[in-house]
Protein backbone atom coordinates (compact mmCIF):
# COMPACT_ATOMS: atom_id res chain seq x y z
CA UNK A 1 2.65 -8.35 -14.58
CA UNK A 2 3.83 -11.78 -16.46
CA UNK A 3 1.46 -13.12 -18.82
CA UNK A 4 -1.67 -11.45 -17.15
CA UNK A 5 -0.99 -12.25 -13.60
CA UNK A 6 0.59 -9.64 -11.30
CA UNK A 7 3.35 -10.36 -9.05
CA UNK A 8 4.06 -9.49 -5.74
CA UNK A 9 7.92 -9.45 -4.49
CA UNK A 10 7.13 -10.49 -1.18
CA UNK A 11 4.88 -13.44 0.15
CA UNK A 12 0.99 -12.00 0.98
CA UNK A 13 -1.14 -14.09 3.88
CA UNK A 14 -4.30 -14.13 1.41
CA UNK A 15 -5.58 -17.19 0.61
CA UNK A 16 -5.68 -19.11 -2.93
CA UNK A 17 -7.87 -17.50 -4.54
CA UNK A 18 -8.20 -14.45 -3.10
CA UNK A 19 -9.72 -11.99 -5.41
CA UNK A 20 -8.33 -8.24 -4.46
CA UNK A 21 -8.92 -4.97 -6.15
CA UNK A 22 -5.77 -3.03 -7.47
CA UNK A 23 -5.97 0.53 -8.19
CA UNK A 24 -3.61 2.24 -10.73
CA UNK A 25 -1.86 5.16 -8.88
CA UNK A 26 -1.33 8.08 -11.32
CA UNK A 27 2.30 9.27 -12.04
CA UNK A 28 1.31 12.47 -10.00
CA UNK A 29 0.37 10.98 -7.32
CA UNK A 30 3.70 9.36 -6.73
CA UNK A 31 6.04 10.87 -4.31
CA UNK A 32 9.67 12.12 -5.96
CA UNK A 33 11.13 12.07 -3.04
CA UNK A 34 10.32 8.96 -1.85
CA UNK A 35 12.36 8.42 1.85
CA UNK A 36 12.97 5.30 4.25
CA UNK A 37 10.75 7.42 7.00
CA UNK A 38 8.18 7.21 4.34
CA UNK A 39 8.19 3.60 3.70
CA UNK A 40 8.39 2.74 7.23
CA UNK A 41 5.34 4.64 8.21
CA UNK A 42 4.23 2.71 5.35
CA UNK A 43 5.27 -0.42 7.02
CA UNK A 44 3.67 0.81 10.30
CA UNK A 45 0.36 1.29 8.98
CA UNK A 46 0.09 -1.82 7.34
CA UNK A 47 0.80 -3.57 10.75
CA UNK A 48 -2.20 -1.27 11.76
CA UNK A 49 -4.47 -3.11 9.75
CA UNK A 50 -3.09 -6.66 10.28
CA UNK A 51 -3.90 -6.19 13.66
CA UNK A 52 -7.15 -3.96 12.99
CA UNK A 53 -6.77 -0.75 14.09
CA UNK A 54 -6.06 1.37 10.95
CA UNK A 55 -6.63 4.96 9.68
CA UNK A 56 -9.28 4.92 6.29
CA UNK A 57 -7.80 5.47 3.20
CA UNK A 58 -8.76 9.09 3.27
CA UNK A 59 -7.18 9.58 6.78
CA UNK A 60 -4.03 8.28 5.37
CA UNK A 61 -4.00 9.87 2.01
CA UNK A 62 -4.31 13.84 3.81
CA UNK A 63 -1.77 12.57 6.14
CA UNK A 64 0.90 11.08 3.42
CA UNK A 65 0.11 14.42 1.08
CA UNK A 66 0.49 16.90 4.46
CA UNK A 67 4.49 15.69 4.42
């Protein structure tokens, strides 16, 4: 966050203006062992819904917690 606004360290495709809804994740519900197969399925399933064929949050959430 600087001075209200949150900022993103990588350049986003949504348009000016965009309004978007951001969710505070709770300290538990952050991985400690956090692992580069993690953030590439990460990755992965982001391309998923670029190109529209994604998992719902749900589906991905049991999956991610299963590991």
């Amino acid at each position: 966050m600087h001075h209200g606004r949150l900022l993103v360290d990588e350049p986003t495709e949504l348009p000016e203006g965009a309004e978007v809804v951001l969710v505070a994740a709770d300290a538990s519900d952050v991985a400690d062992d956090w692992s580069p197969e993690l953030d590439a399925e990460l990755v992965r399933r982001y391309r998923e819904v670029e190109s529209g064929t994604f998992e719902t949050a749900e589906e991905v959430l049991a999956y991610l917690r299963a590991r």
